[in-house]
C-alpha atoms as a PDB file:
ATOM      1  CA  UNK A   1      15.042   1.217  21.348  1.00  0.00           C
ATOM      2  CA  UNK A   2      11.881  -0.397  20.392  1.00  0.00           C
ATOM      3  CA  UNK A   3      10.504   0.052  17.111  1.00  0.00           C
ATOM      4  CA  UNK A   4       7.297  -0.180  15.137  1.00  0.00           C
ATOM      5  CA  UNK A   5       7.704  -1.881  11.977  1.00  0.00           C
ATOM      6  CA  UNK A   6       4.657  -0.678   9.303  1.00  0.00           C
ATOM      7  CA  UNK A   7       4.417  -2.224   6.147  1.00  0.00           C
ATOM      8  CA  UNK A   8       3.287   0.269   3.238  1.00  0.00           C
ATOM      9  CA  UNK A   9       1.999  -0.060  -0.285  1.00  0.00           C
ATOM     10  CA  UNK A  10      -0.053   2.530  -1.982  1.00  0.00           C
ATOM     11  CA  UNK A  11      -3.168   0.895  -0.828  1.00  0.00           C
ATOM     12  CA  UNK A  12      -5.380   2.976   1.819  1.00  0.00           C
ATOM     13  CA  UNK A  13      -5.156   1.213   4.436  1.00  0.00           C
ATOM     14  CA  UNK A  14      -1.495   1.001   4.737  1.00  0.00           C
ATOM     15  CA  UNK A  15      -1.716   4.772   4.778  1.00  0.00           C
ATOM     16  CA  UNK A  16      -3.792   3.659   8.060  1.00  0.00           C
ATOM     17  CA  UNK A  17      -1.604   1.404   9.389  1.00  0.00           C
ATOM     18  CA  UNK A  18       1.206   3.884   8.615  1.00  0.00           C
ATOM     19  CA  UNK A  19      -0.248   6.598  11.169  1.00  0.00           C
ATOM     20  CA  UNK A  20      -1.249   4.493  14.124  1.00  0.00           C
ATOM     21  CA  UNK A  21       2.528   2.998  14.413  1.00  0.00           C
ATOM     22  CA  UNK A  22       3.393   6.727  13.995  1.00  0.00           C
ATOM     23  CA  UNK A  23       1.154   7.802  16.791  1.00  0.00           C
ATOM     24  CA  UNK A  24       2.285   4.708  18.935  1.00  0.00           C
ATOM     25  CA  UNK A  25       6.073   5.201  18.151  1.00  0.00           C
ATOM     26  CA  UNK A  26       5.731   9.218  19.173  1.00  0.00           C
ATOM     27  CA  UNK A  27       3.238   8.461  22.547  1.00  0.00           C
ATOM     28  CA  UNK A  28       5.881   5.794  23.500  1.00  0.00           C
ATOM     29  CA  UNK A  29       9.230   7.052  23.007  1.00  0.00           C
ATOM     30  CA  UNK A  30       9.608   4.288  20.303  1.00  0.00           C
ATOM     31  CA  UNK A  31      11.103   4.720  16.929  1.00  0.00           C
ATOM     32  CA  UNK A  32       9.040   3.555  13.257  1.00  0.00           C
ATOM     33  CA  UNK A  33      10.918   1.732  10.819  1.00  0.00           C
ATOM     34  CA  UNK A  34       8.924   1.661   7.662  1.00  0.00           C
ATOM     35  CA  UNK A  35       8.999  -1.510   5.486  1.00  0.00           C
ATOM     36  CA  UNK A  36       8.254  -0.736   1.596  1.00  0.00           C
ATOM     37  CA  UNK A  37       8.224  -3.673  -0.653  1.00  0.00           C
ATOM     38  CA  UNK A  38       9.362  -4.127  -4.262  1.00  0.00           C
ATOM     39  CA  UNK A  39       7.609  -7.211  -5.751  1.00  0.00           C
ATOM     40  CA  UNK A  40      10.252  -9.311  -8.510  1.00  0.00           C
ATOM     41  CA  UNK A  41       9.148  -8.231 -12.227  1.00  0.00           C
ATOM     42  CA  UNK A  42       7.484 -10.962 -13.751  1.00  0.00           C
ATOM     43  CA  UNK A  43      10.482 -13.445 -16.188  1.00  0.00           C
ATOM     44  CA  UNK A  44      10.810 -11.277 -19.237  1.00  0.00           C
ATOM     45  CA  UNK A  45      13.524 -12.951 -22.105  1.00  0.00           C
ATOM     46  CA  UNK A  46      15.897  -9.946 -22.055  1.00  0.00           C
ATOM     47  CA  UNK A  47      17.320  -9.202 -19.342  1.00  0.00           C
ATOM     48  CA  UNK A  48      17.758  -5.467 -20.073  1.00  0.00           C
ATOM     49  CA  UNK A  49      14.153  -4.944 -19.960  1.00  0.00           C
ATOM     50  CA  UNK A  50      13.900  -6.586 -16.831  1.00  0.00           C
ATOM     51  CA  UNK A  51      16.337  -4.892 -15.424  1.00  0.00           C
ATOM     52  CA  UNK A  52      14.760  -1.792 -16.380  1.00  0.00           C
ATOM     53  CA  UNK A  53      11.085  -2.808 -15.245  1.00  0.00           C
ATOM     54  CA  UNK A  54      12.923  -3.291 -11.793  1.00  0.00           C
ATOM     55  CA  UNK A  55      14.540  -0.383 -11.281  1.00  0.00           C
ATOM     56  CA  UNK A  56      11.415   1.218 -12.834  1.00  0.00           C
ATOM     57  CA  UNK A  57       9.509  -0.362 -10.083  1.00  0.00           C
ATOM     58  CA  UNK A  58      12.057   0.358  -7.299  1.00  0.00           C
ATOM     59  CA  UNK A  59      12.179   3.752  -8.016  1.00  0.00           C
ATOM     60  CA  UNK A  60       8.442   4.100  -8.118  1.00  0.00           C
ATOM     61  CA  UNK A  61       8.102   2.321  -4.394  1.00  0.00           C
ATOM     62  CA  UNK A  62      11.149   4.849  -3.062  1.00  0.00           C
ATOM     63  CA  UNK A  63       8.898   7.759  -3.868  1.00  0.00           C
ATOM     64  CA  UNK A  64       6.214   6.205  -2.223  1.00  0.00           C
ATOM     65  CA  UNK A  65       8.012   5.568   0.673  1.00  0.00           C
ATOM     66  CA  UNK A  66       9.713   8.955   0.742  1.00  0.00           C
ATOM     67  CA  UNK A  67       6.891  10.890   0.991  1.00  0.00           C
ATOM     68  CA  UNK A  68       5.241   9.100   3.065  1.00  0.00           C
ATOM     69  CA  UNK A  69       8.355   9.348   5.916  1.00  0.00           C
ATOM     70  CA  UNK A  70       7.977  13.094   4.560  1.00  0.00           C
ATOM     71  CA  UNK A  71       4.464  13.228   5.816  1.00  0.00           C
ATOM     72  CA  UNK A  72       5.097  11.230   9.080  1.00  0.00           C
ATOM     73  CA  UNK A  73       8.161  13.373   9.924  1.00  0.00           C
ATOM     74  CA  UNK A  74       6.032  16.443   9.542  1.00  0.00           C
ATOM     75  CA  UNK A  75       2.865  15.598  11.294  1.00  0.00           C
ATOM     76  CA  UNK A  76       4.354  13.647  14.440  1.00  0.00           C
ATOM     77  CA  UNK A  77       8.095  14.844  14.124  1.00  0.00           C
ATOM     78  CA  UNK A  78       9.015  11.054  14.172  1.00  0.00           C
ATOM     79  CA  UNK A  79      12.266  10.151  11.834  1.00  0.00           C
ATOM     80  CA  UNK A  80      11.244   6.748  10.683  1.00  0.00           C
ATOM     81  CA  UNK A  81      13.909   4.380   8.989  1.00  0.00           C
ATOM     82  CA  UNK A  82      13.152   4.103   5.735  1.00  0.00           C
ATOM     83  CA  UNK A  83      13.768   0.235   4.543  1.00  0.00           C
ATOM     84  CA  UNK A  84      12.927  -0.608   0.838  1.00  0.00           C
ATOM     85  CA  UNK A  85      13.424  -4.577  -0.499  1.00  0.00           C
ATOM     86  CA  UNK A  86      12.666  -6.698  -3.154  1.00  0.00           C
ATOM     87  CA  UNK A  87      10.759  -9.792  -2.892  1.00  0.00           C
ATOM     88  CA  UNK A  88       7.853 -12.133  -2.041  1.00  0.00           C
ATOM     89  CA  UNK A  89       6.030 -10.213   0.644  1.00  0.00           C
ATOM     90  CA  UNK A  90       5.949 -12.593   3.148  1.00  0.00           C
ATOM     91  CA  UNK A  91       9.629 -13.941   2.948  1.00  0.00           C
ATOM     92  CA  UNK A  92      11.061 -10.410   3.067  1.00  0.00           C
ATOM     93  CA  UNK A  93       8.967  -9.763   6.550  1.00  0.00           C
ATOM     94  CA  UNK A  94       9.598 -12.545   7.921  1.00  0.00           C
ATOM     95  CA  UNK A  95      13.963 -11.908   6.976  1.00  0.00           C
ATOM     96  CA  UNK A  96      13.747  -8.992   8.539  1.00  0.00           C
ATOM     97  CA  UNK A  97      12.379  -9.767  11.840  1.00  0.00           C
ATOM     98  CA  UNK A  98      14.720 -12.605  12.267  1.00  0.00           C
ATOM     99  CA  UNK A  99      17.634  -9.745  11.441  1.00  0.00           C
ATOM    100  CA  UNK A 100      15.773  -7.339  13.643  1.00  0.00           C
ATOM    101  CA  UNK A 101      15.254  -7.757  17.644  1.00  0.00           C
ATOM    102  CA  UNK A 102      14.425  -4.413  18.263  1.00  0.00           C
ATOM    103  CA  UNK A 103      10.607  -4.864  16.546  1.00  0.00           C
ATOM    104  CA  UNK A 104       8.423  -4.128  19.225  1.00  0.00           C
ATOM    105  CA  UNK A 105       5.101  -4.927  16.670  1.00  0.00           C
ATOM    106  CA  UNK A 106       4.863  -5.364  13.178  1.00  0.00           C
ATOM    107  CA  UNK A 107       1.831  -3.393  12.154  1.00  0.00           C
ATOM    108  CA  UNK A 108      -0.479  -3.764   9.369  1.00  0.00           C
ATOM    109  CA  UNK A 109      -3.461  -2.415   7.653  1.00  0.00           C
ATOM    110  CA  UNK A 110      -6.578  -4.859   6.698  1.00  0.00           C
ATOM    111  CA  UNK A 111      -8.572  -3.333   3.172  1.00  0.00           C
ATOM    112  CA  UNK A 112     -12.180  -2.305   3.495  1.00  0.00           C
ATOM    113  CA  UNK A 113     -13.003  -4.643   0.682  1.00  0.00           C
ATOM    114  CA  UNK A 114     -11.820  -7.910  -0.926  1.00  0.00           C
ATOM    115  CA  UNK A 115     -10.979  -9.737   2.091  1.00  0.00           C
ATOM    116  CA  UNK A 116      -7.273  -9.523   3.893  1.00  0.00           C
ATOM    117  CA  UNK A 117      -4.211  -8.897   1.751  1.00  0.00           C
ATOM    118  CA  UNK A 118      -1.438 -11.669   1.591  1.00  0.00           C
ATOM    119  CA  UNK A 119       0.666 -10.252   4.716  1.00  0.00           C
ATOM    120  CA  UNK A 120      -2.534 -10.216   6.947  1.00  0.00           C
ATOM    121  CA  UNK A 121      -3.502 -13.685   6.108  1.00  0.00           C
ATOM    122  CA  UNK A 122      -0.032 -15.522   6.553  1.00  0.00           C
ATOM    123  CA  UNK A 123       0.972 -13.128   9.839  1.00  0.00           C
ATOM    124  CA  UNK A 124      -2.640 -13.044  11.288  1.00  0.00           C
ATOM    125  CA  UNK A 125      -3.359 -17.081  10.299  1.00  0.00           C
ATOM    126  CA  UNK A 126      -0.797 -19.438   9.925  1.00  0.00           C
ATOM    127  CA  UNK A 127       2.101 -17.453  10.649  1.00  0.00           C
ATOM    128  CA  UNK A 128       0.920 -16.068  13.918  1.00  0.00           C
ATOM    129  CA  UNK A 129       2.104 -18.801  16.403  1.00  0.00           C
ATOM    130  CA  UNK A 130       5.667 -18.720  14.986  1.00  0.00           C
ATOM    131  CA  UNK A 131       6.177 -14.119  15.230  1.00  0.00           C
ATOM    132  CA  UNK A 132       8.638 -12.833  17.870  1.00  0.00           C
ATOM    133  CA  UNK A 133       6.555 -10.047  18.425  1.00  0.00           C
ATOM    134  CA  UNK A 134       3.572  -9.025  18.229  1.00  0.00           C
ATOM    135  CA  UNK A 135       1.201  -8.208  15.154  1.00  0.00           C
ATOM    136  CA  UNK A 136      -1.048  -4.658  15.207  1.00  0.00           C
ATOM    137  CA  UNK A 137      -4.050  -5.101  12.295  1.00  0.00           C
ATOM    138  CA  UNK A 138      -5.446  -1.928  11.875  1.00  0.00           C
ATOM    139  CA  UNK A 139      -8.810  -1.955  10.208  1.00  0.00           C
ATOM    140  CA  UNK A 140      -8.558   0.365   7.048  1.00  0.00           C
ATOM    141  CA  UNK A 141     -11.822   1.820   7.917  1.00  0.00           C
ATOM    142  CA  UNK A 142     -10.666   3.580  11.008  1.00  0.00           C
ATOM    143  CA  UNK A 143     -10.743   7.557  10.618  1.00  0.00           C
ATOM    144  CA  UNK A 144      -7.839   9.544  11.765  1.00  0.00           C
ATOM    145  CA  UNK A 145     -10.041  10.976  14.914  1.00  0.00           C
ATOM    146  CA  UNK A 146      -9.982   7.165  15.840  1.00  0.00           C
ATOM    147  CA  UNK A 147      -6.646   5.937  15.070  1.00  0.00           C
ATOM    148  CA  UNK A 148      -5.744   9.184  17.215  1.00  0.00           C
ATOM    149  CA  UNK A 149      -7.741   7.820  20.203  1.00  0.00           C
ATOM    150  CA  UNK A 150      -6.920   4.210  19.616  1.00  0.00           C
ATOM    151  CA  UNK A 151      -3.088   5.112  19.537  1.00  0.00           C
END
């Protein structure tokens, strides 16, 4: 089955990006994988307080992610895959396409302001040439009434 792979953050326009693979996944009899990442705590000396600014961290991104396939399940009835890992944002994409070959599109959501985040750039500039499948920017500005049409 092919599947749309979103990347999410608490950020607005992942929230975007988030319900046009939903729409696409539900109009095309595709499934949604969603793609949460947990950046690495920053080098603290003891170990035990990194360990629990991780899991802090972790635990903050699986509620994020959790209600968000909460939402999506409710308002499209699509049961997306729920995939939560830790690491440089870029390297942990790019992992899990070469692991997945059922990614139909990885899909992504541009900010409003301050220019593109670091997935955009990379996947959208020079990581583009080198994807095995295609990449869906969704511009963060995009209402629901047009990410409904657009979908």
């Amino acid at each position: 089955m092919r599947t749309y792979l979103a990347v999410i953050d608490d950020k607005p326009e992942a929230r975007v990006a988030l319900r046009f693979a939903a729409r696409r996944a539900a109009k095309t009899g595709s499934a949604i994988a969603i793609l949460a990442l947990v950046p690495q705590a920053e080098f603290v000396h003891l170990a035990s307080v990194q360990a629990a600014m991780e899991e802090e961290e972790t635990l903050r991104v699986e509620a994020l992610v959790a209600a968000a396939a909460g939402a999506l399940l409710e308002e499209t009835g699509v049961k997306p895959e729920i995939i939560v890992r830790q690491g440089e944002g870029v390297a942990v994409v790019n992992k899990l396409l070469k692991e997945r070959s059922d990614v139909a599109a990885l899909v992504l959501g541009a900010a409003v302001v301050d220019g593109p985040g670091p997935l955009v750039a990379h996947f959208a500039g020079p990581g583009a040439g080198k994807m095995t499948c295609p990449v869906m920017i969704i511009p963060g500005s995009l209402s629901d009434e047009a990410l409904d049409r657009l979908s």
